[in-house]
Protein backbone atom coordinates (compact mmCIF):
# COMPACT_ATOMS: atom_id res chain seq x y z
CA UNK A 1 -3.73 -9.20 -33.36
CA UNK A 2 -5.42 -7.72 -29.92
CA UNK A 3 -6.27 -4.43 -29.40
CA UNK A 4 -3.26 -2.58 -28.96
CA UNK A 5 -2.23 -0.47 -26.28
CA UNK A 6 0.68 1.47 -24.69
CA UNK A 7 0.43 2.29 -21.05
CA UNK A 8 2.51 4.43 -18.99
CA UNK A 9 2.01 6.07 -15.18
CA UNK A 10 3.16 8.41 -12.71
CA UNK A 11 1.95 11.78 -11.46
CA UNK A 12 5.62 13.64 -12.00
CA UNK A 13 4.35 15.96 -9.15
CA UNK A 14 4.57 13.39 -6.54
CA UNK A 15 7.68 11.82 -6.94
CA UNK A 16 10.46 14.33 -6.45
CA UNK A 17 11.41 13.05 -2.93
CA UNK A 18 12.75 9.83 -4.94
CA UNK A 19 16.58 9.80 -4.06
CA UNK A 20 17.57 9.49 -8.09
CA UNK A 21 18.82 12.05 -10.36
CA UNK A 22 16.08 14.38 -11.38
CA UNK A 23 16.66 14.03 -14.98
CA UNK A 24 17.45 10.46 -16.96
CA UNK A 25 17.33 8.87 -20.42
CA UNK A 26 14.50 6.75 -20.53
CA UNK A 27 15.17 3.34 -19.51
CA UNK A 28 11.72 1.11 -20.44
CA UNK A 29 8.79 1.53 -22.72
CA UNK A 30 5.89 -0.75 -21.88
CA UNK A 31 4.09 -2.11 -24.67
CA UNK A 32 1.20 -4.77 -24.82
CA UNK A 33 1.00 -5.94 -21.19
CA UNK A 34 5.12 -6.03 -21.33
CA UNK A 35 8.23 -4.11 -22.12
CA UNK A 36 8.66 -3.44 -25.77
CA UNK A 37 12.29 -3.58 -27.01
CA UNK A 38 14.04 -1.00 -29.48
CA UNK A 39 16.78 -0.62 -31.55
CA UNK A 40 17.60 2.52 -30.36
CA UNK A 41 16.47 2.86 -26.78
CA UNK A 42 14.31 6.33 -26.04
CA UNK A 43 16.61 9.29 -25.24
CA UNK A 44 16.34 12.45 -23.47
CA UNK A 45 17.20 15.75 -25.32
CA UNK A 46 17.19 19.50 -23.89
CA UNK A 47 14.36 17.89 -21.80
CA UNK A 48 12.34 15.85 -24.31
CA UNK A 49 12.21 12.19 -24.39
CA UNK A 50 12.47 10.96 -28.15
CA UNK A 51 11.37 7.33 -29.17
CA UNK A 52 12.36 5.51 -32.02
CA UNK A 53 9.53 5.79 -34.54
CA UNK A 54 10.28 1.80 -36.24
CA UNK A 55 9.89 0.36 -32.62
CA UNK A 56 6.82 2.56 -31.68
CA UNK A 57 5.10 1.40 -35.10
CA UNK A 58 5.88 -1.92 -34.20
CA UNK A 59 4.64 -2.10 -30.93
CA UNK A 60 1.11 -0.86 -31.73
CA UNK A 61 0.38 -3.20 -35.34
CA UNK A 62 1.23 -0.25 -37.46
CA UNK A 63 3.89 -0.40 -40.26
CA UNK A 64 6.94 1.37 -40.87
CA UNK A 65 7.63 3.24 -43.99
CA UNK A 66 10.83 4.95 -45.07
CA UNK A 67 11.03 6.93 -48.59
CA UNK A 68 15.35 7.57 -49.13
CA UNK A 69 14.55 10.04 -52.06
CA UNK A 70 12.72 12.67 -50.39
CA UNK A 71 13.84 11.30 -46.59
CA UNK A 72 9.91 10.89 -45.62
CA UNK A 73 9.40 8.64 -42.70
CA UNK A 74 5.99 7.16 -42.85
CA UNK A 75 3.91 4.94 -40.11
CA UNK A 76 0.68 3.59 -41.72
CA UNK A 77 -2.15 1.54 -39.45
CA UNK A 78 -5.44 1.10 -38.82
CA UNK A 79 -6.02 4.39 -37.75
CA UNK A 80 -4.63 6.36 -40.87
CA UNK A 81 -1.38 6.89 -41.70
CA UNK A 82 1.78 9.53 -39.92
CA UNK A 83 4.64 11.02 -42.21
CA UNK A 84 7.42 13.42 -42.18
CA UNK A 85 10.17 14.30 -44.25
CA UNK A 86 13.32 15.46 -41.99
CA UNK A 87 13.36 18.29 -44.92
CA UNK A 88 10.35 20.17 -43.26
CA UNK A 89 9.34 21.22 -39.62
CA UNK A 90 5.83 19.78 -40.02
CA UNK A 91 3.91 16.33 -39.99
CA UNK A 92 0.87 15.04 -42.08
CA UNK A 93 -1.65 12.71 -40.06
CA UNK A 94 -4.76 11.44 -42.20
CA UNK A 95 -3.89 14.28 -44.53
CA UNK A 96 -3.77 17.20 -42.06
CA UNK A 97 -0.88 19.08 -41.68
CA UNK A 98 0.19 19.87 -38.23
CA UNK A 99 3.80 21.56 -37.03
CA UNK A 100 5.85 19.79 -34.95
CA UNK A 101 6.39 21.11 -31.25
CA UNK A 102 9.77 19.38 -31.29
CA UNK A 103 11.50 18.34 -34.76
CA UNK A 104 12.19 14.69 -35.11
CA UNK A 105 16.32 13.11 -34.57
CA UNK A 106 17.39 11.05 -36.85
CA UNK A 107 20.08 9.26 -34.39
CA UNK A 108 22.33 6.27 -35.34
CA UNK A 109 19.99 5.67 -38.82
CA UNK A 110 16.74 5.72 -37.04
CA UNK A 111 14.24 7.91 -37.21
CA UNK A 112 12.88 9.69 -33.27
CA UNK A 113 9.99 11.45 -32.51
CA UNK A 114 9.26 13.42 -29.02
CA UNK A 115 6.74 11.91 -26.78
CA UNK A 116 4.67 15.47 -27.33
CA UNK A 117 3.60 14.14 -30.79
CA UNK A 118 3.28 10.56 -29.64
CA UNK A 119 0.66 11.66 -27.69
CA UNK A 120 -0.73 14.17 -30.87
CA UNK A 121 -0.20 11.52 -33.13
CA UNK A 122 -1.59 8.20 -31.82
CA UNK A 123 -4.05 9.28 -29.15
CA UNK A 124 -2.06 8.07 -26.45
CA UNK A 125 -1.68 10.23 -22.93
CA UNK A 126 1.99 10.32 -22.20
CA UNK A 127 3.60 9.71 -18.71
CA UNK A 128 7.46 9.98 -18.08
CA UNK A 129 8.64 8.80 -15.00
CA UNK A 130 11.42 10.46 -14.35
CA UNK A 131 13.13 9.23 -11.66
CA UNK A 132 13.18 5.66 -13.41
CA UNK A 133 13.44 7.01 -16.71
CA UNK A 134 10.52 3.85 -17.51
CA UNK A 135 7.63 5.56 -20.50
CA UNK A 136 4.38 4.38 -20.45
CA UNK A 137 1.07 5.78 -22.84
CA UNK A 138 -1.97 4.83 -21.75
CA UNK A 139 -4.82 4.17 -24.99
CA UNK A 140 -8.89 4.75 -23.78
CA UNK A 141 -10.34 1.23 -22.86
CA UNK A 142 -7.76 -0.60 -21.66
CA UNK A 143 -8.78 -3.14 -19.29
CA UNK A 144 -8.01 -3.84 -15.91
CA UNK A 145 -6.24 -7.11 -16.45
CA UNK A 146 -4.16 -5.66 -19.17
CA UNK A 147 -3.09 -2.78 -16.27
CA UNK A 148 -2.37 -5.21 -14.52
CA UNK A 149 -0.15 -7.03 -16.71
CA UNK A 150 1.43 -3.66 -17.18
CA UNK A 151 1.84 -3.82 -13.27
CA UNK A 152 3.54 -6.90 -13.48
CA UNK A 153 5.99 -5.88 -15.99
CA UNK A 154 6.77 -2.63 -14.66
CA UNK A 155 7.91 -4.15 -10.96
CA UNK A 156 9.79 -7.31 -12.83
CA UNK A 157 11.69 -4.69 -14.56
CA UNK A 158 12.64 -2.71 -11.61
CA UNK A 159 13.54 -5.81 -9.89
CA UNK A 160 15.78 -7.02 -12.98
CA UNK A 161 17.27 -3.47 -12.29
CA UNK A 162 17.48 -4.58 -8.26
CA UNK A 163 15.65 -1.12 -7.72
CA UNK A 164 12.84 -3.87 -6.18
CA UNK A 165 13.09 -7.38 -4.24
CA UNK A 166 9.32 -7.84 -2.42
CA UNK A 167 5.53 -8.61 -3.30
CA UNK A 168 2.84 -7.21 -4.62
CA UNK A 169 -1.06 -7.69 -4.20
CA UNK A 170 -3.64 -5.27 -6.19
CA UNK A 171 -7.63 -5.37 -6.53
CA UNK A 172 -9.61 -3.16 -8.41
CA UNK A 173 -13.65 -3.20 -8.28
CA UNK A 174 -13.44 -6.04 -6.15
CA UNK A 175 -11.27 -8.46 -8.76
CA UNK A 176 -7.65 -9.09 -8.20
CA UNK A 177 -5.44 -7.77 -11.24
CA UNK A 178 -2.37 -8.54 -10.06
CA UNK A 179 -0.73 -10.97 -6.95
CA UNK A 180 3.15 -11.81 -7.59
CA UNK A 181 6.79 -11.89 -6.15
CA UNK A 182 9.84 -9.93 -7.41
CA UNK A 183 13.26 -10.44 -6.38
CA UNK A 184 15.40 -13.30 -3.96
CA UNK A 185 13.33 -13.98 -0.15
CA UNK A 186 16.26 -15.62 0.47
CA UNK A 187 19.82 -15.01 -1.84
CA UNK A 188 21.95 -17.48 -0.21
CA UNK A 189 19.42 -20.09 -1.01
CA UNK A 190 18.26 -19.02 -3.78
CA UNK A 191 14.79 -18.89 -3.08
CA UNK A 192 12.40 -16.19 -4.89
CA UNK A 193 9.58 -13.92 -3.43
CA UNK A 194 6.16 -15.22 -4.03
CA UNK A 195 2.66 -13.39 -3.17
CA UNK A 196 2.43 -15.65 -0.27
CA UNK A 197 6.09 -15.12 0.96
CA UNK A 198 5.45 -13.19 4.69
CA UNK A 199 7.54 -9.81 5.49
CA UNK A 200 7.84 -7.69 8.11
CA UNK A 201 5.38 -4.96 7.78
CA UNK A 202 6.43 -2.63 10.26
CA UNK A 203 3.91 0.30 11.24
CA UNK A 204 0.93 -1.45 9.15
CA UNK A 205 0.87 -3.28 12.42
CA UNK A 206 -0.43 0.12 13.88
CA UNK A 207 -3.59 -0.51 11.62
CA UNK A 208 -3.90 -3.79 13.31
CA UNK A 209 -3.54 -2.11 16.59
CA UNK A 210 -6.64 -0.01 15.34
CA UNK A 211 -9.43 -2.55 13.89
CA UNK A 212 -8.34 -4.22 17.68
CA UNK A 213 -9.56 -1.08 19.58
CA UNK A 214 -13.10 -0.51 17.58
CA UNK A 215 -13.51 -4.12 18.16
CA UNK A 216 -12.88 -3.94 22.05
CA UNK A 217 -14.79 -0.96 22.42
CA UNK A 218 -17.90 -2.54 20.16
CA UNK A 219 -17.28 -5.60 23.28
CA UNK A 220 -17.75 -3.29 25.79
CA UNK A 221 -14.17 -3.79 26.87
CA UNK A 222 -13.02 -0.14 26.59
CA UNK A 223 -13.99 3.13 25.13
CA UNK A 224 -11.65 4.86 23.73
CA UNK A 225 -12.55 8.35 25.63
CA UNK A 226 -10.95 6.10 28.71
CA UNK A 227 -7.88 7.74 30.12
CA UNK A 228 -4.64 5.58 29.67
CA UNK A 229 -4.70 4.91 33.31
CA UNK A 230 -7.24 2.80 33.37
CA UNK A 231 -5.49 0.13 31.87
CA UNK A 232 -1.74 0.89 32.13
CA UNK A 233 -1.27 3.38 35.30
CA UNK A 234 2.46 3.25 35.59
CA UNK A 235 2.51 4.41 32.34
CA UNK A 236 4.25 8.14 32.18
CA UNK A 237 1.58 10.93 32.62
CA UNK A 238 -1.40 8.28 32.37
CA UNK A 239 -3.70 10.23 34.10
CA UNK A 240 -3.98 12.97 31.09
CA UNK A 241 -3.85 10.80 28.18
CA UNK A 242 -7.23 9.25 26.53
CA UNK A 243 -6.55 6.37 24.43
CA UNK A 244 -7.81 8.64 21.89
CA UNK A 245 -4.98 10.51 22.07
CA UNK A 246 -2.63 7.73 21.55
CA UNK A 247 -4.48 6.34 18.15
CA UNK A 248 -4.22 9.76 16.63
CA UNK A 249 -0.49 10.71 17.93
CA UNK A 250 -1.96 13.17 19.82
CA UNK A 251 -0.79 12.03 23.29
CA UNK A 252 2.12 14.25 23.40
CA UNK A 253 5.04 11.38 23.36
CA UNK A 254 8.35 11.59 21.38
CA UNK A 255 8.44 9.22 18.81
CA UNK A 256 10.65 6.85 20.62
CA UNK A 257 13.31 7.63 22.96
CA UNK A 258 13.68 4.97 26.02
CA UNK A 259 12.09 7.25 28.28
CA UNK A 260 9.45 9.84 28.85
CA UNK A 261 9.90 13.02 31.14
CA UNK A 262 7.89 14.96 29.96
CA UNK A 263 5.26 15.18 27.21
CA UNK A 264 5.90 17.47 24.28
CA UNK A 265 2.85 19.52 24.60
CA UNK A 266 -0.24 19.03 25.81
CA UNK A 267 -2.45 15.77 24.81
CA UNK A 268 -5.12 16.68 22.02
CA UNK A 269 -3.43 20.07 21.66
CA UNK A 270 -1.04 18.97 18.72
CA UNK A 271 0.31 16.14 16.79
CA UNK A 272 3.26 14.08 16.79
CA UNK A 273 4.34 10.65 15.20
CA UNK A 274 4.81 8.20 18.44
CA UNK A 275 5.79 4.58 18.32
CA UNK A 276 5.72 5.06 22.27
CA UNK A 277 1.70 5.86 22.04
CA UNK A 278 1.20 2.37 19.86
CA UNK A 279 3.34 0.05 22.00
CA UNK A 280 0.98 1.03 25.09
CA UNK A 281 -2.18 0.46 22.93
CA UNK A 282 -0.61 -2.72 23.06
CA UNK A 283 -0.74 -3.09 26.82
CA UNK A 284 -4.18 -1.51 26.63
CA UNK A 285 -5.26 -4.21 24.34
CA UNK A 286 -3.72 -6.96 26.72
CA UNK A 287 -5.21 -5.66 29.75
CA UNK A 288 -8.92 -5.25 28.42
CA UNK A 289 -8.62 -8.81 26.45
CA UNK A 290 -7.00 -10.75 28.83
CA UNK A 291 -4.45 -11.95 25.53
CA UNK A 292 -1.17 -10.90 24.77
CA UNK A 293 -1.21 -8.48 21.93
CA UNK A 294 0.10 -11.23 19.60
CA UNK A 295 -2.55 -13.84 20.26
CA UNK A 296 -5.45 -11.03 20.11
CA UNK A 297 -4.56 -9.93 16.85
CA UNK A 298 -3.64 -13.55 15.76
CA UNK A 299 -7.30 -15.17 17.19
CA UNK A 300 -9.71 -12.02 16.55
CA UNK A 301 -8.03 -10.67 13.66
CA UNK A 302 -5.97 -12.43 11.12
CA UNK A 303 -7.78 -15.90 11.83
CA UNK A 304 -11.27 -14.57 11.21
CA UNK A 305 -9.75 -12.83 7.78
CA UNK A 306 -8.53 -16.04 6.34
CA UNK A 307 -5.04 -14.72 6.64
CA UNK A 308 -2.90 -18.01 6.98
CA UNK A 309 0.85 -16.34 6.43
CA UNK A 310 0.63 -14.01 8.67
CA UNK A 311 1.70 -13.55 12.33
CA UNK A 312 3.68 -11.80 15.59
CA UNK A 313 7.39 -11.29 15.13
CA UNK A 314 9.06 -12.53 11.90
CA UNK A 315 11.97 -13.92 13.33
CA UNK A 316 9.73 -16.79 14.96
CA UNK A 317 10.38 -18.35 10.91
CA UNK A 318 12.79 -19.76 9.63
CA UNK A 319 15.11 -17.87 7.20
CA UNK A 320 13.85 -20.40 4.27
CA UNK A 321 10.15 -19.58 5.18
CA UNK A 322 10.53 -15.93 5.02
CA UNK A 323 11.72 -13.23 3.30
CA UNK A 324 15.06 -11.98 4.92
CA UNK A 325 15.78 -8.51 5.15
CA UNK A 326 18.33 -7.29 2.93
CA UNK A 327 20.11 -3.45 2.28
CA UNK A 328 21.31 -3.55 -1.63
CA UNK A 329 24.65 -1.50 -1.25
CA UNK A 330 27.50 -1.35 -3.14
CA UNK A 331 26.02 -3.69 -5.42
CA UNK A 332 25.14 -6.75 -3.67
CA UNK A 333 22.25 -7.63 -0.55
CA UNK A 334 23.65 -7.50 2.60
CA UNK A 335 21.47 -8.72 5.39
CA UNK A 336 19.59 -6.95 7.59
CA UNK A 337 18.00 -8.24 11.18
CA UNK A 338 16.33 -6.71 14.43
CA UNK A 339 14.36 -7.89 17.19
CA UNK A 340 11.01 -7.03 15.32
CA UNK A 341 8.84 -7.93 18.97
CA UNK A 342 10.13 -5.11 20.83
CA UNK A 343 7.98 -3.16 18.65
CA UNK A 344 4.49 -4.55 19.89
CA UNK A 345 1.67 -2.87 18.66
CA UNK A 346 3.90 -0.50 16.72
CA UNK A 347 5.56 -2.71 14.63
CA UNK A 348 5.92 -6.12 15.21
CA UNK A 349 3.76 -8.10 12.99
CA UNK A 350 4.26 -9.79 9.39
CA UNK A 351 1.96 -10.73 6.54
CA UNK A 352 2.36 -11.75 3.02
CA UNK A 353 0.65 -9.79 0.19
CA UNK A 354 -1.58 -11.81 -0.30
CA UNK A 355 -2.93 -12.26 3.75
CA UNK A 356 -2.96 -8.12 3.46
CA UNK A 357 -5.09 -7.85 0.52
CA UNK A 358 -7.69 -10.95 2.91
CA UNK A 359 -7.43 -8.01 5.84
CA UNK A 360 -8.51 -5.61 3.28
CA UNK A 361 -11.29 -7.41 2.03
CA UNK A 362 -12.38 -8.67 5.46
CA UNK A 363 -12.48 -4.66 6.92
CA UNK A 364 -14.80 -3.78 3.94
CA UNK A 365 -17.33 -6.78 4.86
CA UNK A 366 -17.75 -6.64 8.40
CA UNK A 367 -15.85 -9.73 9.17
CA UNK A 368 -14.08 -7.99 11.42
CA UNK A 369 -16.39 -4.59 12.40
CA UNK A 370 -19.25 -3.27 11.97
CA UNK A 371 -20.13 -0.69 9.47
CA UNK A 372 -20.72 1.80 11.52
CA UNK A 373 -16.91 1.06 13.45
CA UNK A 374 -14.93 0.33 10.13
CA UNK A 375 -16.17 4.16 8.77
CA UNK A 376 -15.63 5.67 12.09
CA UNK A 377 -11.61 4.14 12.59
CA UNK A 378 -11.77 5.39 8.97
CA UNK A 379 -12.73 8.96 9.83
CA UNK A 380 -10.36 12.01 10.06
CA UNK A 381 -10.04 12.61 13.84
CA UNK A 382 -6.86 14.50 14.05
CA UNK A 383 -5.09 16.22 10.98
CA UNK A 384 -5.19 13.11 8.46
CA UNK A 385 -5.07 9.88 11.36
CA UNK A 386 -8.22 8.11 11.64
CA UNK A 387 -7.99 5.27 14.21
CA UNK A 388 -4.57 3.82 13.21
CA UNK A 389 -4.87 4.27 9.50
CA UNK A 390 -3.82 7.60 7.36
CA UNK A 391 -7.29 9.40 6.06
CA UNK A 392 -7.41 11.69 3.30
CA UNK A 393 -10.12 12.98 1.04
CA UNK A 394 -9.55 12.83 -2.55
CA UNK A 395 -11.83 14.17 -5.27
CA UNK A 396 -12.89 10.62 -6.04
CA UNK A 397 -13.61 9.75 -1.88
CA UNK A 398 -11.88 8.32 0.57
CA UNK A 399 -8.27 7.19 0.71
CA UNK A 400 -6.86 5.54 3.68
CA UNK A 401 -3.06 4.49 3.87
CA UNK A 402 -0.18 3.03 6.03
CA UNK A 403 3.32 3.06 5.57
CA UNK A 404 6.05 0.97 7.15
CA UNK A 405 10.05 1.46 7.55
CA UNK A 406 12.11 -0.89 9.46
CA UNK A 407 15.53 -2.40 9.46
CA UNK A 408 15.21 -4.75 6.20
CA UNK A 409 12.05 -4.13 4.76
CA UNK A 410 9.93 -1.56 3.65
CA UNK A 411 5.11 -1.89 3.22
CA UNK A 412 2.89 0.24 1.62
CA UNK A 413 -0.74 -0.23 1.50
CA UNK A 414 -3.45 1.97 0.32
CA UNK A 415 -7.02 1.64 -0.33
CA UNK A 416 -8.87 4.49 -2.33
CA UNK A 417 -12.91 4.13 -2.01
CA UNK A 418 -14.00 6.06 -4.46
CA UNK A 419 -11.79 4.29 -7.05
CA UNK A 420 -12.47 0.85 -5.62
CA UNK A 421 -8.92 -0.48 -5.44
CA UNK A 422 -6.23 -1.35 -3.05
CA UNK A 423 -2.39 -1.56 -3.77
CA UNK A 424 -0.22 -4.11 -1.45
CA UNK A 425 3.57 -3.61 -1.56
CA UNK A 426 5.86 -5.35 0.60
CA UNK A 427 9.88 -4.93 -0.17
CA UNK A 428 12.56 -7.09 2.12
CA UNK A 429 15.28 -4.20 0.84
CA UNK A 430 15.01 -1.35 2.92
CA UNK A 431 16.56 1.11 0.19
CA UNK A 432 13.67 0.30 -1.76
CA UNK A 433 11.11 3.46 -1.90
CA UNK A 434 7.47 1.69 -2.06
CA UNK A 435 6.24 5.32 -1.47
CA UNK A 436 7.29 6.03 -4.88
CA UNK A 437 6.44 2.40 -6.55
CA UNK A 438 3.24 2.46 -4.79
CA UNK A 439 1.63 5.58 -6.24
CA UNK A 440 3.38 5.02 -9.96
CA UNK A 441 1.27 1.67 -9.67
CA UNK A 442 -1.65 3.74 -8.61
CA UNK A 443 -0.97 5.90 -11.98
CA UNK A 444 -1.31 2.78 -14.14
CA UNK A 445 -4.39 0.73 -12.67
CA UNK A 446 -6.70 3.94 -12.14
């Protein structure tokens, strides 16, 4: 039998904003690149998640032992062997004998034992997520295909649930570990998400918009310390605004209200999320290029990355070629629809997983910029915006991030440097919250 391994994920910390209750029974275990079943499934007691020892065992090659006389439950494997009697407050492991920090259940006939000692026990580090309820115990060595197996199992389980309908791309050290599709692209015809199935990305357009502003001003075309009048002049307060200013959210527009009287504060004095600033890059982009902001982005930026499923407006597809946006309320999908080309070169564009994880790998070998411009749109310029991409700086290097929200559909990408891996999630269910699944997948592949 292959090396075993338990894996779990998520950094409790950072997933309180997930609208479910704060505290649930455990719903999945995942157990050699899949969900291991139970007879009793794990529960959750004064705060402590108990799994059943006989499916544990199981799971992992060991084998279960039970003793009536003195009531001594025994697990015995290749490691050494774990008993208890439910007469004492202790356990032996390989002969030592260690107290329990929570005593064993014995529930419906079968013996439980708290994650705590799991994790004493058998070596394993212990994640709950608790806003799924899903376990996973991650074992030293595990590979990166077997995480992302685990991947895989974790998102077809939260799909089964209907907590997930999208796609998912992920490469680690420069080797995919997981590309698949979860869910219905289309539920009246029955046709199923794929990694190649294109979605709406929403504001992961606005890193589009950025990669085509270092490569204008690397053509001479622009620079972005060029006020917004130079290229759009009837544009409200043009004359004060660098184009700078609007790929940082800087410029001092709303986010987007239909029309601008006045600017909020001052441009490059604070910050402020603006659609308004990104739809004028757009014009900015037109008027230096000559193109419409569809065809620049479609000719100098997804045809040079290889990306073949990608494009301008989503609605120019048909609804069997797509994935349809969908809102899962009240227990069915109910579609969802917008005119996704108002939102130029804030929002407009679409992309499968798979064509995201090409721009990804593109940006990183100057098929589309240089060095020099793919670290500087990368850079912190104001609080954590680069040049239309999120920039933070972990412990391990560079992350850089965009999230989308729009009528239907939900993206997430993020790329950490120092790591060496990427994560790709698209949803076409906009009460899915890919902020959460995102960073429990980053829990499991790191």
């Amino acid at each position: 039998m292959k090396r075993k391994y338990i894996l779990l994920t998520a950094l409790l910390a950072l997933l309180v904003a997930f609208q479910l209750p704060t505290q649930a029974d455990a719903k999945g275990v995942f157990v050699n690149d899949g969900q291991a079943t139970f007879d009793i499934d794990p529960i959750l007691q004064n705060n402590t998640n108990f799994i059943e020892l006989r499916g544990l065992c199981h799971a992992i090659g060991y084998q279960i032992g039970w003793d009536q006389s003195t009531r001594t439950a025994s697990c015995n494997g290749p490691t050494g062997t774990f008993s208890f009697s439910f007469l004492d407050n202790y356990y032996v492991f390989n002969g030592n004998r260690v107290n329990f920090a929570n005593n064993p259940r014995n529930i419906q006939g079968r013996s439980m034992i708290s994650l705590r000692e799991v994790s004493q026990v058998f070596g394993f580090r212990v994640h709950w997520v608790q806003q799924t309820g899903d376990i996973f115990l991650l074992e030293p060595g595990i590979s990166d295909a077997s995480r992302g197996k685990l991947v895989d199992a974790f998102l077809t389980n939260l799909a089964r649930q209907n907590k997930f309908s999208g796609s998912l791309a992920v490469q680690k050290q420069g080797q995919k570990i997981v590309s698949n599709g979860y869910g219905m692209a289309n539920v009246g015809a029955g046709i199923r998400n794929t990694a190649d199935t294109p979605f709406a990305i929403a504001s992961i357009t606005k890193g589009f918009t950025g990669i085509a502003m270092m490569q204008l001003q690397a053509d001479g075309k622009l620079m972005l310390s060029d006020f917004l009048s130079d290229y759009v002049p009837n544009a409200p307060f043009a004359d004060r605004i660098r184009l700078s200013h609007l790929l940082t959210h800087t410029a001092g527009y709303p986010w987007e209200p239909q029309s601008v009287r006045a600017l909020l504060y001052e441009p490059g004095t604070d910050q402020r999320y603006s659609n308004i600033g990104y739809q004028l890059l757009g014009e900015v982009i037109e008027a230096a290029s000559g193109m419409s902001y569809g065809e620049y982005v479609t000719e100098k930026i997804m045809k040079p990355a290889g990306m073949t499923r990608a494009g301008f407006d989503i609605n120019t597809l048909s609804a069997r070629e797509r994935a349809n946006g969908y809102a899962f309320v009240n227990g069915s999908y109910a579609p969802r629809n917008r005119d996704f080309a108002a939102r130029g070169a804030s929002g407009s564009l679409y992309a499968s997983a798979e064509d995201l994880l090409k721009l990804d790998t593109a940006m990183k070998n100057n098929r589309l910029l240089t060095t020099w411009a793919y670290n500087h749109m990368l850079t912190r310029h104001a609080g954590s915006w680069g040049y239309g991409w999120q920039v933070y700086n972990s412990a391990n290097g560079r992350v850089s991030q965009l999230e989308g929200s729009t009528t239907g559909y939900r993206s997430f990408i993020k790329r950490n440097d120092g790591m060496n891996y990427t994560v790709i999630l698209l949803a076409n269910d906009e009460t899915v919250n890919t902020s959460f699944i995102g960073t429990t997948i980053e829990s499991i592949i790191r």
